[in-house]
N, C-alpha and C. Protein backbone atom coordinates (compact mmCIF):
# COMPACT_ATOMS: atom_id res chain seq x y z
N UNK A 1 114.42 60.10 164.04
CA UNK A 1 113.36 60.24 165.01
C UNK A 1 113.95 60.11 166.40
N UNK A 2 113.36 61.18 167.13
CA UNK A 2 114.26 60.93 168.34
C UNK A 2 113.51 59.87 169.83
N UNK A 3 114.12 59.26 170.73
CA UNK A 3 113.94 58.50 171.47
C UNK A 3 113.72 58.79 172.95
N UNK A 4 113.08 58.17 173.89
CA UNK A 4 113.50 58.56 175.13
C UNK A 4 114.53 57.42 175.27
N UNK A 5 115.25 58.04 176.07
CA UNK A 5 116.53 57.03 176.44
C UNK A 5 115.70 56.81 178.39
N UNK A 6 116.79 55.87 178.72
CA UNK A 6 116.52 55.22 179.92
C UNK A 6 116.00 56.82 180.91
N UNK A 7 116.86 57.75 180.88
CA UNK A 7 116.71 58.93 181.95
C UNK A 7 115.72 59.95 181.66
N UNK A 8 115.09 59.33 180.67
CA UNK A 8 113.36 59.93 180.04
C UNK A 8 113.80 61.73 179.32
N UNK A 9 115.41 61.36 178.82
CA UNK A 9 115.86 62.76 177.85
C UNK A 9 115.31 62.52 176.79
N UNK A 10 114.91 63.23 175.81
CA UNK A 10 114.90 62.53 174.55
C UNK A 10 115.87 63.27 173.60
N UNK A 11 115.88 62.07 172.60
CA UNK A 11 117.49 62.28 171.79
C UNK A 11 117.58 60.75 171.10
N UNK A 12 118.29 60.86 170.17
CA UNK A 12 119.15 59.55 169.87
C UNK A 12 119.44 58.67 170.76
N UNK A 13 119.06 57.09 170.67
CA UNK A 13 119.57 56.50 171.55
C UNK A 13 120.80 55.31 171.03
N UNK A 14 121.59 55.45 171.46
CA UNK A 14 123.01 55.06 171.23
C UNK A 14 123.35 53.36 171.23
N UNK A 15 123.90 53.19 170.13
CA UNK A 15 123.74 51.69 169.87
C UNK A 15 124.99 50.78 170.88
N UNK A 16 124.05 49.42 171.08
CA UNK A 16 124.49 48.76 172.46
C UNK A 16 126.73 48.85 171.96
N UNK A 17 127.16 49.02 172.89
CA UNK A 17 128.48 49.33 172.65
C UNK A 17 129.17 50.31 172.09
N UNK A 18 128.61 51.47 172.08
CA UNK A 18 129.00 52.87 171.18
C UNK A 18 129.43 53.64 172.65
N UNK A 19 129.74 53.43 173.90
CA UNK A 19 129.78 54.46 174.28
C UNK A 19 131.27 53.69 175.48
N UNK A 20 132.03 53.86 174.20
CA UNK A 20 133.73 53.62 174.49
C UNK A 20 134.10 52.30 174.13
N UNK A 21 133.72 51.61 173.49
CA UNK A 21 134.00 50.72 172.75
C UNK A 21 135.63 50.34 173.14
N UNK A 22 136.28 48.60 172.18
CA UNK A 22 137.69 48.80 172.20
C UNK A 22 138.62 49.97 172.09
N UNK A 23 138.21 50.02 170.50
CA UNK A 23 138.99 51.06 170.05
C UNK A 23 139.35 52.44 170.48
N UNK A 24 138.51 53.00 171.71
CA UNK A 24 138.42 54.34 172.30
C UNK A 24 137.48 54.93 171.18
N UNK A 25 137.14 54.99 170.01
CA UNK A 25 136.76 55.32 169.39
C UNK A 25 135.18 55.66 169.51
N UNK A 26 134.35 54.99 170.32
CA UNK A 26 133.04 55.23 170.98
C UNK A 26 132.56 54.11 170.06
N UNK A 27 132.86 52.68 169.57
CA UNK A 27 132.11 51.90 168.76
C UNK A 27 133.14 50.64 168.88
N UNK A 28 132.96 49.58 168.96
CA UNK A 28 133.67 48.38 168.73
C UNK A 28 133.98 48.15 167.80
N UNK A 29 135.43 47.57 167.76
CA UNK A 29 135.95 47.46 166.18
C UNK A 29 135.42 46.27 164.99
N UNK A 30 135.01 45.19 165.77
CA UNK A 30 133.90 44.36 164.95
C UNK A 30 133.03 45.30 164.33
N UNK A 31 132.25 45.70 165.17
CA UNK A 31 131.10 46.18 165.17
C UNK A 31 131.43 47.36 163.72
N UNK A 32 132.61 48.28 163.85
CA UNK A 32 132.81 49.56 162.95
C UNK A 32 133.28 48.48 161.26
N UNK A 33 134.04 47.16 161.61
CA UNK A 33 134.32 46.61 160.21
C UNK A 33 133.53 46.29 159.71
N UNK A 34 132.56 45.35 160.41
CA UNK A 34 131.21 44.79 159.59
C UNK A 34 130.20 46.29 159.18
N UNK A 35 130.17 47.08 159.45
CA UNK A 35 129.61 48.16 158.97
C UNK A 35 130.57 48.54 157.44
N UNK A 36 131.53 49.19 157.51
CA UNK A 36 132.53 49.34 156.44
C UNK A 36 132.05 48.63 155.39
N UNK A 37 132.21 46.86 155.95
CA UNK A 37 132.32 45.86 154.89
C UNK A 37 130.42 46.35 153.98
N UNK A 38 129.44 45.89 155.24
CA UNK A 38 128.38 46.18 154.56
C UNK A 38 128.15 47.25 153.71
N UNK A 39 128.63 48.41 153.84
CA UNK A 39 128.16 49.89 152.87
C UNK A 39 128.84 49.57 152.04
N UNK A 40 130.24 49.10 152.35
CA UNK A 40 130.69 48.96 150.40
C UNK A 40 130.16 47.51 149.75
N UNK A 41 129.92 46.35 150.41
CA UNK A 41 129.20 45.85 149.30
C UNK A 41 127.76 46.42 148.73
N UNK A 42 127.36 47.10 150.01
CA UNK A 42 125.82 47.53 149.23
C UNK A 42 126.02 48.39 147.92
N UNK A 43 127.12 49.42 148.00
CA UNK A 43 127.36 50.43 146.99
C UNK A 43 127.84 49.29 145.84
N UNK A 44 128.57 48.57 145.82
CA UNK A 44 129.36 47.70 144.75
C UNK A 44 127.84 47.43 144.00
N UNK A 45 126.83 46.72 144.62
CA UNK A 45 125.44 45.80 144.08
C UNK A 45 124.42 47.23 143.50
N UNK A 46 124.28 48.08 144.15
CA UNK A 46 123.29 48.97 143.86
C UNK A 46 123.82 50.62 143.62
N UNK A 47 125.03 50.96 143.64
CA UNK A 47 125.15 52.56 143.10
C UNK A 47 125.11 52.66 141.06
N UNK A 48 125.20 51.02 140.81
CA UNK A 48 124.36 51.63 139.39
C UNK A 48 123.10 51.63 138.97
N UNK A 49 122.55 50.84 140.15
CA UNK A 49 120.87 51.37 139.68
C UNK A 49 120.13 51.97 140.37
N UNK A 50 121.44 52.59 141.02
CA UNK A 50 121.13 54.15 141.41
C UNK A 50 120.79 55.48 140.64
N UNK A 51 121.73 54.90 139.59
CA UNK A 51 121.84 55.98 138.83
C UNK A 51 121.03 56.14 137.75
N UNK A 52 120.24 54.74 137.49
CA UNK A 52 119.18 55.04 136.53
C UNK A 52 118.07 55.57 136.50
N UNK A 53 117.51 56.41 135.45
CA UNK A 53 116.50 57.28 135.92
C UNK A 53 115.39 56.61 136.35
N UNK A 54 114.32 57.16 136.98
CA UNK A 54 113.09 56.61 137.51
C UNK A 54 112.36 56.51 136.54
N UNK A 55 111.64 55.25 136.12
CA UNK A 55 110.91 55.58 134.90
C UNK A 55 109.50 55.95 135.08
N UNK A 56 109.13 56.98 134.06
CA UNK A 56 108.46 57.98 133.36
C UNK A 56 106.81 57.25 133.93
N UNK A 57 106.10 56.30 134.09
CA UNK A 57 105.07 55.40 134.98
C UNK A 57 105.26 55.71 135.90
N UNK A 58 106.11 55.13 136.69
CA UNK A 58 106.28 55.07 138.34
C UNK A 58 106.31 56.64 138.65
N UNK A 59 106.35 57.51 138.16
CA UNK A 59 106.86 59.35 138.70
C UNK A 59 105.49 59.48 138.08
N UNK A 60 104.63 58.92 137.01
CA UNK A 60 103.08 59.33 137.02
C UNK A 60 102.52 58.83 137.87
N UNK A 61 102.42 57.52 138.37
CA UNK A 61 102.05 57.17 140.02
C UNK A 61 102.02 57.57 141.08
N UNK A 62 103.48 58.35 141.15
CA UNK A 62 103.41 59.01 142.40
C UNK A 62 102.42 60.65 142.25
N UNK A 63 103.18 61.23 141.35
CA UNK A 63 102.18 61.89 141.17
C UNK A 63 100.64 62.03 140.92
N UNK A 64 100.08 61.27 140.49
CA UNK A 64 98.66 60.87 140.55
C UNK A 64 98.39 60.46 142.44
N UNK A 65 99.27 60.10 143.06
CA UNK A 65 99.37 59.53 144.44
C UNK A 65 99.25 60.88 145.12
N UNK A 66 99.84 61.66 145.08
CA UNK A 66 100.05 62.97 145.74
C UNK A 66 99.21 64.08 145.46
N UNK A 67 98.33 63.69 144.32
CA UNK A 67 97.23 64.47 143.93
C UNK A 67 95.78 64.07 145.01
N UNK A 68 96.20 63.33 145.11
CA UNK A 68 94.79 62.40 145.94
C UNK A 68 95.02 62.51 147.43
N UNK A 69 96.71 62.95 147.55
CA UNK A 69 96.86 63.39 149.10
C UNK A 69 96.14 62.61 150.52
């Protein structure tokens, strides 16, 4: 979803320290590890019940949900 930023453009608005950070990289290097670290523990805890199917109730719910619109 896009934002007005301070100069009333709208667009993405850019997270506090993304715009040249240490690293030159446009993000602080804290800031880029603790990200890293977080996505792979999230994937470690939840990409296998990711993979399980949705059960066969909950997909009649929604659908009964989307019928009623």
């Amino acid at each position: 979803m896009a934002e007005s930023n301070a100069k009333g453009k709208s667009g993405p608005v850019p997270k506090p320290g993304s715009s040249g950070g240490a690293n030159g990289r446009g993000e602080a290097a804290p800031e880029a590890a603790f990200d890293i670290w977080l996505q792979r523990g999230l994937h470690q805890m939840f990409d296998d019940v990711m993979r399980e199917p949705i059960p066969e109730e909950l997909l009649r719910l929604i659908e009964q949900d989307q019928q009623r619109g």
